[in-house]
PDB file of N, CA and C in Angstrom:
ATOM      1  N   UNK A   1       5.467  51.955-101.835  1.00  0.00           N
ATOM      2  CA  UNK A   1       6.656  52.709-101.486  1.00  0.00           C
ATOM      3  C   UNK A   1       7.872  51.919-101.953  1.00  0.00           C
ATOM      4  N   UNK A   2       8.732  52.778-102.145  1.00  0.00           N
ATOM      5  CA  UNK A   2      10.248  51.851-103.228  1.00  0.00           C
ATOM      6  C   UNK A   2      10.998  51.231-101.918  1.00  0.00           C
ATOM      7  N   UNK A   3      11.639  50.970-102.382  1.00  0.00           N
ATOM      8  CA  UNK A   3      13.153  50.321-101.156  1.00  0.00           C
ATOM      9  C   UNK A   3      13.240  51.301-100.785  1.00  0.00           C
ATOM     10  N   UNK A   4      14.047  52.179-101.550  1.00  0.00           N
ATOM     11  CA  UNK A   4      14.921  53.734-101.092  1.00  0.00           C
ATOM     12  C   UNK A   4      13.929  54.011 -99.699  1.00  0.00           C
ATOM     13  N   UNK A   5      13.040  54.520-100.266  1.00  0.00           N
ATOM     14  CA  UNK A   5      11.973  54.947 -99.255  1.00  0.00           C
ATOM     15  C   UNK A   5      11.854  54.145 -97.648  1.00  0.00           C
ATOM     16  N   UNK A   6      11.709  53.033 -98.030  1.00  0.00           N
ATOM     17  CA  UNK A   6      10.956  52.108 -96.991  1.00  0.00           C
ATOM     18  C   UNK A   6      12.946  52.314 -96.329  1.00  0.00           C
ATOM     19  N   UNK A   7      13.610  51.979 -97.062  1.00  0.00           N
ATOM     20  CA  UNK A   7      15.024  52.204 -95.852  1.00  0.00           C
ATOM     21  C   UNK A   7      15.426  53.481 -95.604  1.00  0.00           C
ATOM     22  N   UNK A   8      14.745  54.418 -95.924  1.00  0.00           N
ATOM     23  CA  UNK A   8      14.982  55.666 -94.962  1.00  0.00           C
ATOM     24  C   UNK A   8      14.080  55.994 -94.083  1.00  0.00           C
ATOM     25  N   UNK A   9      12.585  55.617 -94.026  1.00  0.00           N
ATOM     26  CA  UNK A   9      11.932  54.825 -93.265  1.00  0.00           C
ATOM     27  C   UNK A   9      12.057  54.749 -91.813  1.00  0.00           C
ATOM     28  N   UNK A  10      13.115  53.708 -92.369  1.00  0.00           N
ATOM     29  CA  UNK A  10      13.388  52.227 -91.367  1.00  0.00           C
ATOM     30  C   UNK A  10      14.760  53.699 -90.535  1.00  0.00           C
ATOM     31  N   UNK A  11      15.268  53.968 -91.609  1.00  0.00           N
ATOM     32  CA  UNK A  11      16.717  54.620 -90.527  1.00  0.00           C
ATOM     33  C   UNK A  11      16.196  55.538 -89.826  1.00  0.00           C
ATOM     34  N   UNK A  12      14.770  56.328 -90.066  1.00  0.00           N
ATOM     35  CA  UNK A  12      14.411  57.209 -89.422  1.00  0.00           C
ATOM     36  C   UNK A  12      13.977  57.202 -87.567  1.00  0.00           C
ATOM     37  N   UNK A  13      13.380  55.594 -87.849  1.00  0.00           N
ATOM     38  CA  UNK A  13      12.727  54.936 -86.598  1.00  0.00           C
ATOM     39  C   UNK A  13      14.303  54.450 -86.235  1.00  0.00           C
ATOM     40  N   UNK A  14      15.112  54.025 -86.476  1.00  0.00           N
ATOM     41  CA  UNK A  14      16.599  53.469 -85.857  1.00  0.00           C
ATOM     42  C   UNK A  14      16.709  54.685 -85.122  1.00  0.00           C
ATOM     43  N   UNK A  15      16.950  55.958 -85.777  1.00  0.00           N
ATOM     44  CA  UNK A  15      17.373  57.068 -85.110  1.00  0.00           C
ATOM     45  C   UNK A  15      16.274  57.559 -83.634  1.00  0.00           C
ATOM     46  N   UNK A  16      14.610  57.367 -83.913  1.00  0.00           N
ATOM     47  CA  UNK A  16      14.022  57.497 -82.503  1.00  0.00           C
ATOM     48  C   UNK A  16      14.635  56.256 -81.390  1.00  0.00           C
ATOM     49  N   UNK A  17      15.034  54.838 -82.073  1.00  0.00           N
ATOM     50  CA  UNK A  17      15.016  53.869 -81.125  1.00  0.00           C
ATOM     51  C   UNK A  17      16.400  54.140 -80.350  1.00  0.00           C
ATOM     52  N   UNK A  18      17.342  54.863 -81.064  1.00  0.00           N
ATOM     53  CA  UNK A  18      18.455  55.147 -80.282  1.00  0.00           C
ATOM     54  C   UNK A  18      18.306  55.983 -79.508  1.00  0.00           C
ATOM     55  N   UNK A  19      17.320  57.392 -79.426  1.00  0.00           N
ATOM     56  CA  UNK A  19      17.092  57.890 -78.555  1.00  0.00           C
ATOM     57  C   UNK A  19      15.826  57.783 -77.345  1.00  0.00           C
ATOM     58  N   UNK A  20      15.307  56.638 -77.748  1.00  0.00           N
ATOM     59  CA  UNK A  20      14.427  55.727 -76.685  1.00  0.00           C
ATOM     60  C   UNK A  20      15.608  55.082 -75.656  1.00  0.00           C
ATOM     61  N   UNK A  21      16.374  54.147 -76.515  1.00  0.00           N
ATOM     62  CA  UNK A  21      17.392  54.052 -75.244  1.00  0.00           C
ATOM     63  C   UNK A  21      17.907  54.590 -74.461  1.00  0.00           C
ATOM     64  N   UNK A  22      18.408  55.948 -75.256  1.00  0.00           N
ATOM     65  CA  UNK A  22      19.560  56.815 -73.687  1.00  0.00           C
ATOM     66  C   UNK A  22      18.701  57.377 -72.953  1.00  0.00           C
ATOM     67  N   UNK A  23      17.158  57.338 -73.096  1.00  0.00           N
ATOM     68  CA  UNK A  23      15.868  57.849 -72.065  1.00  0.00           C
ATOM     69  C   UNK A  23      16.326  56.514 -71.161  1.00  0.00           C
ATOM     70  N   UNK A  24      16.285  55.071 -71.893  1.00  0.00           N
ATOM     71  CA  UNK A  24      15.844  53.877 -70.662  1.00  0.00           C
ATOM     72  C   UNK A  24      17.364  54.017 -70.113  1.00  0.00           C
ATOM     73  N   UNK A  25      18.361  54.401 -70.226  1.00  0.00           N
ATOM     74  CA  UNK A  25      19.741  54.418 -69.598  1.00  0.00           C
ATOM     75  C   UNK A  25      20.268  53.120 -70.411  1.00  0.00           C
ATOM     76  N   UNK A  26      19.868  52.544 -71.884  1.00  0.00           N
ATOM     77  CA  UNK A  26      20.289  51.275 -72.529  1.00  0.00           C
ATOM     78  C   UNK A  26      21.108  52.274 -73.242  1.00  0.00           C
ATOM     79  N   UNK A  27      22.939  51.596 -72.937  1.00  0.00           N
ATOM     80  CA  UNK A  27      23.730  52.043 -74.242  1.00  0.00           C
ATOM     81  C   UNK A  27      23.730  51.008 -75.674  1.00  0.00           C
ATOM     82  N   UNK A  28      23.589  51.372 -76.448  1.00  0.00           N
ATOM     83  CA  UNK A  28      23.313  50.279 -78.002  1.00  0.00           C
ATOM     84  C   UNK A  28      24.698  50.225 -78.530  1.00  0.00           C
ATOM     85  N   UNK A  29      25.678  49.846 -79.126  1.00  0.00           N
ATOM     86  CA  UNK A  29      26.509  49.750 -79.755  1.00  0.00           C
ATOM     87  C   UNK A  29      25.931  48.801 -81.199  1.00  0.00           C
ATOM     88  N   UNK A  30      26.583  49.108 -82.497  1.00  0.00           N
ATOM     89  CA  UNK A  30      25.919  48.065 -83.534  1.00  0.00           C
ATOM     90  C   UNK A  30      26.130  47.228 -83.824  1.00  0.00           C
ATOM     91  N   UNK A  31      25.593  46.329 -84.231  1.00  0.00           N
ATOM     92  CA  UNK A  31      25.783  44.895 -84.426  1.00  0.00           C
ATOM     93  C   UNK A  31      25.681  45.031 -86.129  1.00  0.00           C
ATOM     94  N   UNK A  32      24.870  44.192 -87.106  1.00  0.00           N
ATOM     95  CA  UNK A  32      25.344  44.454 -88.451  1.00  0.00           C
ATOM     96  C   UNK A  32      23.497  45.282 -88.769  1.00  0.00           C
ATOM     97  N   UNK A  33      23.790  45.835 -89.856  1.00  0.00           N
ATOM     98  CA  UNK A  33      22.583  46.234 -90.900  1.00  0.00           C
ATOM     99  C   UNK A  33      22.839  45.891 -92.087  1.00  0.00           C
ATOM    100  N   UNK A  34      23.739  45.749 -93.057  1.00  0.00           N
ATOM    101  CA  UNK A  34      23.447  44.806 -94.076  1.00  0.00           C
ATOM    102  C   UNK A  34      24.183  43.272 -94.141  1.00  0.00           C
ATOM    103  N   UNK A  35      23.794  42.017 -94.718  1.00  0.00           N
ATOM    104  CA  UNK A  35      24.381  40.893 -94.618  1.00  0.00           C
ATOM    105  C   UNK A  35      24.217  40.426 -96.142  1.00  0.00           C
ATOM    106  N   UNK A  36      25.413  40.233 -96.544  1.00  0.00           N
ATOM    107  CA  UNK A  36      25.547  39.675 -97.912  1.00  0.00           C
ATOM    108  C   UNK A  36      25.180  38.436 -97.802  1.00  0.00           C
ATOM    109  N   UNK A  37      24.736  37.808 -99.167  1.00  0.00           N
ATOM    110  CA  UNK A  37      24.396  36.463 -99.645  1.00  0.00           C
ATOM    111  C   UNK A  37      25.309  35.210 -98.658  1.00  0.00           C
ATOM    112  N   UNK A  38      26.606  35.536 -98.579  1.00  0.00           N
ATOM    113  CA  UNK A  38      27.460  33.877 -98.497  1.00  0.00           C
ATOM    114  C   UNK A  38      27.524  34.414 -96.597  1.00  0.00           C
ATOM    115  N   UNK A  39      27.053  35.373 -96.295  1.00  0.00           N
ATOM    116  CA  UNK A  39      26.943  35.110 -94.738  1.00  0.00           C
ATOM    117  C   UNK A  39      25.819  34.773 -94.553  1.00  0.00           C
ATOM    118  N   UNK A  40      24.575  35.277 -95.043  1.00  0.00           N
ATOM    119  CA  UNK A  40      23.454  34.914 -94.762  1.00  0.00           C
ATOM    120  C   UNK A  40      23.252  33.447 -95.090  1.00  0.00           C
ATOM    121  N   UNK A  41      23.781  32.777 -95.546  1.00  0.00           N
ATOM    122  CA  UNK A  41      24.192  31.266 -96.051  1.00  0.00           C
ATOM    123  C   UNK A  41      24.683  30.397 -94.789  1.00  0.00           C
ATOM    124  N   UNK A  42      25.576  31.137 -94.256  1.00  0.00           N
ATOM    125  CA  UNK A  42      26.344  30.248 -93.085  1.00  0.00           C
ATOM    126  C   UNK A  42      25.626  30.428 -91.667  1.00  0.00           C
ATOM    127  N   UNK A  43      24.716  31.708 -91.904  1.00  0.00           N
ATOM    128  CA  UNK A  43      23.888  31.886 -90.451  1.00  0.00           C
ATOM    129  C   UNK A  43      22.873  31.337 -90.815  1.00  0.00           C
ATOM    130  N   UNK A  44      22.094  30.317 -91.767  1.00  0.00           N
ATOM    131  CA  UNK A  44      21.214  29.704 -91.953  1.00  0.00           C
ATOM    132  C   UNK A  44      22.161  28.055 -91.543  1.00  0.00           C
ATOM    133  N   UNK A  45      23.077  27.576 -92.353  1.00  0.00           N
ATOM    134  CA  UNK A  45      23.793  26.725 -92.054  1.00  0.00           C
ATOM    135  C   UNK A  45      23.829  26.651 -90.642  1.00  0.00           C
ATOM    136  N   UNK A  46      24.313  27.666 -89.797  1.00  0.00           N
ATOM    137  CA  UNK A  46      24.586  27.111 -88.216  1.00  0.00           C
ATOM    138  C   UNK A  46      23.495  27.489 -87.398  1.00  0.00           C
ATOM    139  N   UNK A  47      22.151  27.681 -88.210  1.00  0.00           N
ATOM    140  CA  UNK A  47      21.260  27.749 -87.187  1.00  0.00           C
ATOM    141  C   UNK A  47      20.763  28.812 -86.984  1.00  0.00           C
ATOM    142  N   UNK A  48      21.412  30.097 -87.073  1.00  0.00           N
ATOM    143  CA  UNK A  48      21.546  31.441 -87.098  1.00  0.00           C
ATOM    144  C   UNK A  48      20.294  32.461 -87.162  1.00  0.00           C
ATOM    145  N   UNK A  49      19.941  32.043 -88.243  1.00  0.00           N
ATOM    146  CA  UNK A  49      18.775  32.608 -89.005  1.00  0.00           C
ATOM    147  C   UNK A  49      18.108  30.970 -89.161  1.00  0.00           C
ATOM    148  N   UNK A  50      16.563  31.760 -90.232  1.00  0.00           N
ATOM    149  CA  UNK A  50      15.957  30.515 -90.478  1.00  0.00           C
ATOM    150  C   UNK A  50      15.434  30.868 -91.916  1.00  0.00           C
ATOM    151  N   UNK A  51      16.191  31.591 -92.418  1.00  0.00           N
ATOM    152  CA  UNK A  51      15.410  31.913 -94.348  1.00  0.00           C
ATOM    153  C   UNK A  51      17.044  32.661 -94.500  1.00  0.00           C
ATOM    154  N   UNK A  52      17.169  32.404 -95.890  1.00  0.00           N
ATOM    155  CA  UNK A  52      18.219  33.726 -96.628  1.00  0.00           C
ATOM    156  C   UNK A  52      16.886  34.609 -96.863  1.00  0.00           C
ATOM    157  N   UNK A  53      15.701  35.111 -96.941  1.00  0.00           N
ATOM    158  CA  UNK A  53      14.849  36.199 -97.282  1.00  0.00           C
ATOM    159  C   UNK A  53      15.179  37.542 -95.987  1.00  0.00           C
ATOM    160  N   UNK A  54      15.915  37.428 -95.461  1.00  0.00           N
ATOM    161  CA  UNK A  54      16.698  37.976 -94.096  1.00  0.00           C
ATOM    162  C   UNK A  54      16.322  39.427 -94.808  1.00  0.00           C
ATOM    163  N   UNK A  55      15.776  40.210 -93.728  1.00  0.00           N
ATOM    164  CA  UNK A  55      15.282  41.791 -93.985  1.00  0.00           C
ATOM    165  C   UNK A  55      16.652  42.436 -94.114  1.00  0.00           C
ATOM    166  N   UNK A  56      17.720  41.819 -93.317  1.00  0.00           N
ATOM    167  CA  UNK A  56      19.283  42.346 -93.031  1.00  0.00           C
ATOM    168  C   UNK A  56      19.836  42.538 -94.852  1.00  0.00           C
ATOM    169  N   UNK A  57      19.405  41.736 -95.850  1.00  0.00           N
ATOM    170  CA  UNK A  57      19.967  41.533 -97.364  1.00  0.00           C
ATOM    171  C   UNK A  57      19.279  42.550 -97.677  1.00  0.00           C
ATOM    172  N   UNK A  58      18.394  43.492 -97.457  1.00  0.00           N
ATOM    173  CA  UNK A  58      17.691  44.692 -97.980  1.00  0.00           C
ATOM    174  C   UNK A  58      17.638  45.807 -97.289  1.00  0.00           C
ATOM    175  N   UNK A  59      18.683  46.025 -95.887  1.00  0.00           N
ATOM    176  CA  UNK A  59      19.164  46.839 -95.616  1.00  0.00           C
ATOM    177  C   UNK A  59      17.774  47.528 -94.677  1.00  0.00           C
ATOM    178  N   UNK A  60      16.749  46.347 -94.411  1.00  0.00           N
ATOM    179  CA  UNK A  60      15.700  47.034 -93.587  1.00  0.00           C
ATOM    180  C   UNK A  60      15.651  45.971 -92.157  1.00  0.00           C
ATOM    181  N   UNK A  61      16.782  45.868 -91.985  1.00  0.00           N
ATOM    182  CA  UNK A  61      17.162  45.343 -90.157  1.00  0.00           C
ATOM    183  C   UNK A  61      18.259  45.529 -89.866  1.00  0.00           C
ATOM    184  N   UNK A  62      18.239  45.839 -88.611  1.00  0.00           N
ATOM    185  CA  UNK A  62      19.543  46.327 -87.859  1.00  0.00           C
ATOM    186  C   UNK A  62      19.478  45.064 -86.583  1.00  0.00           C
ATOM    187  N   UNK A  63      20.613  44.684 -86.065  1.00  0.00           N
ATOM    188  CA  UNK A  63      20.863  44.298 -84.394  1.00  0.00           C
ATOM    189  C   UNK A  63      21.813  45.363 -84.207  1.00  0.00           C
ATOM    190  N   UNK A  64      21.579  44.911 -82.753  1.00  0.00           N
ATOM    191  CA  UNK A  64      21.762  46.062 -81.569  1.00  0.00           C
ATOM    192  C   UNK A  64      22.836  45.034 -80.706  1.00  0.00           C
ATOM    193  N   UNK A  65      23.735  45.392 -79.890  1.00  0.00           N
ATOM    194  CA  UNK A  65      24.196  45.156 -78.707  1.00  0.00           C
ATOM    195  C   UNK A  65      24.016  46.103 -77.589  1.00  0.00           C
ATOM    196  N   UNK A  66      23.500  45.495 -76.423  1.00  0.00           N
ATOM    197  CA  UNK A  66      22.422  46.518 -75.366  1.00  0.00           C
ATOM    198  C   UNK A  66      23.621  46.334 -74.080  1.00  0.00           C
ATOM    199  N   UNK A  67      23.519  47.518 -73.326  1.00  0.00           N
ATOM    200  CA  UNK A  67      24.720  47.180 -71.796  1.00  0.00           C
ATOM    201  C   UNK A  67      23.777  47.958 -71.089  1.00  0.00           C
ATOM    202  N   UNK A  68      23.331  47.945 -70.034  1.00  0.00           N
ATOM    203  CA  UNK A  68      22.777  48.061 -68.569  1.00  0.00           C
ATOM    204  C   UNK A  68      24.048  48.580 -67.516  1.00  0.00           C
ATOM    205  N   UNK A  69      23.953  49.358 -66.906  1.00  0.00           N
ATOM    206  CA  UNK A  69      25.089  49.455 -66.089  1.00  0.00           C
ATOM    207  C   UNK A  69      26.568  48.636 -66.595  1.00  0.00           C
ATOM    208  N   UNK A  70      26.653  49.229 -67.794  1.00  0.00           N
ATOM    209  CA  UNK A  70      27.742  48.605 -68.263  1.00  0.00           C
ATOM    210  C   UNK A  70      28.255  47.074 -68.431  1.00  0.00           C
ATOM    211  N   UNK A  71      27.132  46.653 -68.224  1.00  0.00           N
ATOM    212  CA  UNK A  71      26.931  44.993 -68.340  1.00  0.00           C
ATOM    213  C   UNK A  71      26.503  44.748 -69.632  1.00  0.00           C
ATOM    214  N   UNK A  72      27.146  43.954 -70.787  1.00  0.00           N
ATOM    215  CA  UNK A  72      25.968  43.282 -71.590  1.00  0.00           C
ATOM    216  C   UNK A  72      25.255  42.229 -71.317  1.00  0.00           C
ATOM    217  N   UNK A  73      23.768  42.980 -71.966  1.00  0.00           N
ATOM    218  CA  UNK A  73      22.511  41.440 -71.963  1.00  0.00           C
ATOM    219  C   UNK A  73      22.288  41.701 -73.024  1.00  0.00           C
ATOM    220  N   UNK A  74      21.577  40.508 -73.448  1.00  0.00           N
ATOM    221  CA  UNK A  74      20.552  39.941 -74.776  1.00  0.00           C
ATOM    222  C   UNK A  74      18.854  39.708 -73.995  1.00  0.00           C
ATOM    223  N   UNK A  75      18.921  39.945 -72.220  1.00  0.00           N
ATOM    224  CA  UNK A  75      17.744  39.839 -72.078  1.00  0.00           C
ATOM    225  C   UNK A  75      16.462  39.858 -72.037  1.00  0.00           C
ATOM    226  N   UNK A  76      15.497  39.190 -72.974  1.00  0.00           N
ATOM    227  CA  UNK A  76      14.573  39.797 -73.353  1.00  0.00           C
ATOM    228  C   UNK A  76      13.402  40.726 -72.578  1.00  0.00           C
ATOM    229  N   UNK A  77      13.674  40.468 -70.963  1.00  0.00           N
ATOM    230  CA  UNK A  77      13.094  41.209 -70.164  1.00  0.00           C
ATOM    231  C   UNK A  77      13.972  42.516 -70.077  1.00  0.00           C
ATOM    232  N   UNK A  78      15.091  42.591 -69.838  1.00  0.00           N
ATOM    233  CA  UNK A  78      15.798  43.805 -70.351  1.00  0.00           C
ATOM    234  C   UNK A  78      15.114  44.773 -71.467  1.00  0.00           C
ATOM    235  N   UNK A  79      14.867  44.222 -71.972  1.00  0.00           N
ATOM    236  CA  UNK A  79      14.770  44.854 -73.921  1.00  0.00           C
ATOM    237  C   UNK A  79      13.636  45.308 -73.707  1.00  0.00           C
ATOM    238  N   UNK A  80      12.839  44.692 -73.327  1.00  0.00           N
ATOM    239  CA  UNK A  80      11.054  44.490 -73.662  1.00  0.00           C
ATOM    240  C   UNK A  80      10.702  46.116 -73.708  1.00  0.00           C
ATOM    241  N   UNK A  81      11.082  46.820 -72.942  1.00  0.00           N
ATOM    242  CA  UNK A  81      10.096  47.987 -73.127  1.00  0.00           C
ATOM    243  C   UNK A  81      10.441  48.714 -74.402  1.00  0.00           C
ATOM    244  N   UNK A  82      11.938  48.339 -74.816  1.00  0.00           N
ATOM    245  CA  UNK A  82      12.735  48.969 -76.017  1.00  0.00           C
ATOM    246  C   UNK A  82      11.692  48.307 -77.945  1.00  0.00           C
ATOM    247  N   UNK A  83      11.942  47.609 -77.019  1.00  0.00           N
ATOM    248  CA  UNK A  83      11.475  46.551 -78.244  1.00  0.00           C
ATOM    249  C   UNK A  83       9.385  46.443 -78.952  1.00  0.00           C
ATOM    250  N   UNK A  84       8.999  47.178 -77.685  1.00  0.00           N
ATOM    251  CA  UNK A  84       7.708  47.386 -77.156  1.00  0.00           C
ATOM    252  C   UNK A  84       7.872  48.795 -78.104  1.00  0.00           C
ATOM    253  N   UNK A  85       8.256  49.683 -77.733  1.00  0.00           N
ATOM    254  CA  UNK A  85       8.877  51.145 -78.361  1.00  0.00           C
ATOM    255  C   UNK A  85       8.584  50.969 -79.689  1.00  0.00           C
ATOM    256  N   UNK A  86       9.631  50.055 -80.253  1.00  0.00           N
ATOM    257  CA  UNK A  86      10.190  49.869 -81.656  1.00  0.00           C
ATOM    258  C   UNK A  86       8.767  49.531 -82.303  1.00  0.00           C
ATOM    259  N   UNK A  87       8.037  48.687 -81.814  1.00  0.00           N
ATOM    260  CA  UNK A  87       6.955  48.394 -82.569  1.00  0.00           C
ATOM    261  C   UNK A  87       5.623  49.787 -82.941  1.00  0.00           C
ATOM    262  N   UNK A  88       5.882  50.360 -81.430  1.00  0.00           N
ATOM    263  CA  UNK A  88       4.409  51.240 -81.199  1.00  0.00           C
ATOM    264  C   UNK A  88       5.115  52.144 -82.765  1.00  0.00           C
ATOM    265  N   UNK A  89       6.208  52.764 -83.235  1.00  0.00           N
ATOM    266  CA  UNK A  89       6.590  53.358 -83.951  1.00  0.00           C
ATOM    267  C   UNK A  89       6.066  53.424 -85.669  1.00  0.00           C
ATOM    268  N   UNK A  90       5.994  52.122 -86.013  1.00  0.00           N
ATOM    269  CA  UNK A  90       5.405  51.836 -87.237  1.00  0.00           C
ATOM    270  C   UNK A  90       4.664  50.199 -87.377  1.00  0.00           C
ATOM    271  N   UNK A  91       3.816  49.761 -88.084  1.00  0.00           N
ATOM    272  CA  UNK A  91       2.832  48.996 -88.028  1.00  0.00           C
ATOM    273  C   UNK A  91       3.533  47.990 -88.648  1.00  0.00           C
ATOM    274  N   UNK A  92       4.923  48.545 -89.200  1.00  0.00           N
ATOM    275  CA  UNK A  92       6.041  47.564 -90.446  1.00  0.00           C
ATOM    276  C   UNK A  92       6.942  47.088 -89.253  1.00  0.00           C
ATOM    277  N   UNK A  93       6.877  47.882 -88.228  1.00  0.00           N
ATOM    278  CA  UNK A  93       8.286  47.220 -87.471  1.00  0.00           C
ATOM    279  C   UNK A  93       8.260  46.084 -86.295  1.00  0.00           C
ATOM    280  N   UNK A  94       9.238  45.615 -86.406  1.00  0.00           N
ATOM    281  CA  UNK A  94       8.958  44.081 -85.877  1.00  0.00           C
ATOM    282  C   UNK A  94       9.994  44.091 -85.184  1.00  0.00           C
ATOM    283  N   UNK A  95      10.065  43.607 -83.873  1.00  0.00           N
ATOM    284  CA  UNK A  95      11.370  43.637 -82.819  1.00  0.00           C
ATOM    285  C   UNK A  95      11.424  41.566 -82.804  1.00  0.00           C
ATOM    286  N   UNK A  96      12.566  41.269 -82.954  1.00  0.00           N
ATOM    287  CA  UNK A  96      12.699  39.703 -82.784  1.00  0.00           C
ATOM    288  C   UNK A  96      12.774  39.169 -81.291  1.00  0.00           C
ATOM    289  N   UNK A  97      12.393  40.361 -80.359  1.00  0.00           N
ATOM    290  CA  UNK A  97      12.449  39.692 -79.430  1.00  0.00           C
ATOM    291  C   UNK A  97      10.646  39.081 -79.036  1.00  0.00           C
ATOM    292  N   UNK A  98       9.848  39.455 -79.603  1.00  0.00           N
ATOM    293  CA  UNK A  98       8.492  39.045 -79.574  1.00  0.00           C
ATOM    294  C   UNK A  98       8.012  38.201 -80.670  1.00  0.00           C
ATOM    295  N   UNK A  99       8.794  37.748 -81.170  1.00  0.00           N
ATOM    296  CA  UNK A  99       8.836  36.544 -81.947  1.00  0.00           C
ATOM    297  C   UNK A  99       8.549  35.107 -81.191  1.00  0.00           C
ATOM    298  N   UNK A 100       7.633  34.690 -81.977  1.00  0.00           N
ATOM    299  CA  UNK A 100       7.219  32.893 -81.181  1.00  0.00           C
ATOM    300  C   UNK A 100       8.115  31.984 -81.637  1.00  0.00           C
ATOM    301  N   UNK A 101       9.024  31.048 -80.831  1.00  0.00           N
ATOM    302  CA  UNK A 101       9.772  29.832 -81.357  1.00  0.00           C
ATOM    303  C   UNK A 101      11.453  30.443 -81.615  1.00  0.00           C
ATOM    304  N   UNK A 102      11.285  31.486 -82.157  1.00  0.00           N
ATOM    305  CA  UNK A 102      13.003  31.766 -82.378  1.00  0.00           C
ATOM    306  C   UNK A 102      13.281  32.744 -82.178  1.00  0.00           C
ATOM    307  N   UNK A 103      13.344  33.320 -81.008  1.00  0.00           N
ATOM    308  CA  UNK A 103      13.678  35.008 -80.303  1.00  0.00           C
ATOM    309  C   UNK A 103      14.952  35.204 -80.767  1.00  0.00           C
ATOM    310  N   UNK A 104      14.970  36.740 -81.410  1.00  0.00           N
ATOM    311  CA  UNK A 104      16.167  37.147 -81.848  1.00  0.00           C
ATOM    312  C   UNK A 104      16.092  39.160 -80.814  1.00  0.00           C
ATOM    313  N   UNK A 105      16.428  38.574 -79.703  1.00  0.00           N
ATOM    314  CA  UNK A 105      16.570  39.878 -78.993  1.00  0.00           C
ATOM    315  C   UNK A 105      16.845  41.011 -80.047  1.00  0.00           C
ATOM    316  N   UNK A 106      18.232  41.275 -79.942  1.00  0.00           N
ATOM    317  CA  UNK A 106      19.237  42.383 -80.950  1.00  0.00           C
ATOM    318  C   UNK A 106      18.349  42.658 -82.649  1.00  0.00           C
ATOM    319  N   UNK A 107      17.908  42.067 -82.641  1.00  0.00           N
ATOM    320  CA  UNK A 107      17.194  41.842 -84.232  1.00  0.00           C
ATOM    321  C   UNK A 107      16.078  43.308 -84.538  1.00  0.00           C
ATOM    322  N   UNK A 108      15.792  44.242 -85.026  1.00  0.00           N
ATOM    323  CA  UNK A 108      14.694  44.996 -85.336  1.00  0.00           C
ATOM    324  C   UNK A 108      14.604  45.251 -86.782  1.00  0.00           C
ATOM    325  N   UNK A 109      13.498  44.790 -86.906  1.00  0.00           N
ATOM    326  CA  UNK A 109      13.595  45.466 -88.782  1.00  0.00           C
ATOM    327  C   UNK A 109      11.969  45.737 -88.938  1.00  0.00           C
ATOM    328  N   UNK A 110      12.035  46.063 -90.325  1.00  0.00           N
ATOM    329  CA  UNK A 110      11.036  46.811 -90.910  1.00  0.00           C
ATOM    330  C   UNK A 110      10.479  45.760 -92.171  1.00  0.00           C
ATOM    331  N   UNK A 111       8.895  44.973 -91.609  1.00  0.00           N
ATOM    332  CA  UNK A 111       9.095  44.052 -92.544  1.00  0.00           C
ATOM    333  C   UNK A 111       7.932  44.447 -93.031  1.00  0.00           C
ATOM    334  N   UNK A 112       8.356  44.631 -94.861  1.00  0.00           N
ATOM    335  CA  UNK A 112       7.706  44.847 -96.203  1.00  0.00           C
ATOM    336  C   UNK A 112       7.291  43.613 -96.791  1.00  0.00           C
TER     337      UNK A 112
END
């Protein structure tokens, strides 16, 4: 399957995961979906990330900012059932909050 494909894909499952949330009462606001070269540089520099091969440079990851009763969390017990969701959806999609060693809550992409 081409890029094109695999990122309409990916926006198709964004669009169920947004409406998985307003079922869990999670409002999402967005965080980024694409990241050019010289940022993906400085979020490796400060720790950020841990590769420039970042799914975010191919337009097949999104973060999320999540609020609970109008509170924001990044909590991964918060998330979990969202993030649980995101995966059952496609066999490509990967939530960073079930990641070993470097949890990236907000993080979901589609890895090719």
């Amino acid at each position: 399957m081409g890029l094109v494909k695999e990122q309409w894909e990916f926006l198709k499952d964004v669009a169920r995961l947004i409406k998985k949330a307003e079922e869990l009462n999670i409002v999402l606001t967005g965080g980024e979906l694409y990241r050019p070269q010289e940022m993906q540089e400085i979020y490796v520099s400060q720790g950020k990330s841990k590769t420039m091969k970042s799914n975010h440079r191919r337009r097949l990851a999104i973060d999320f900012n999540f609020f609970i009763d109008d509170s924001l969390t990044y909590s991964k017990e918060d998330i979990q059932e969202l993030g649980d969701y995101w995966e059952s959806l496609n066999p490509k999609n990967r939530w960073g909050g079930n990641w070993i060693g470097f949890v990236d809550v907000p993080h979901f992409e589609r890895n090719v």
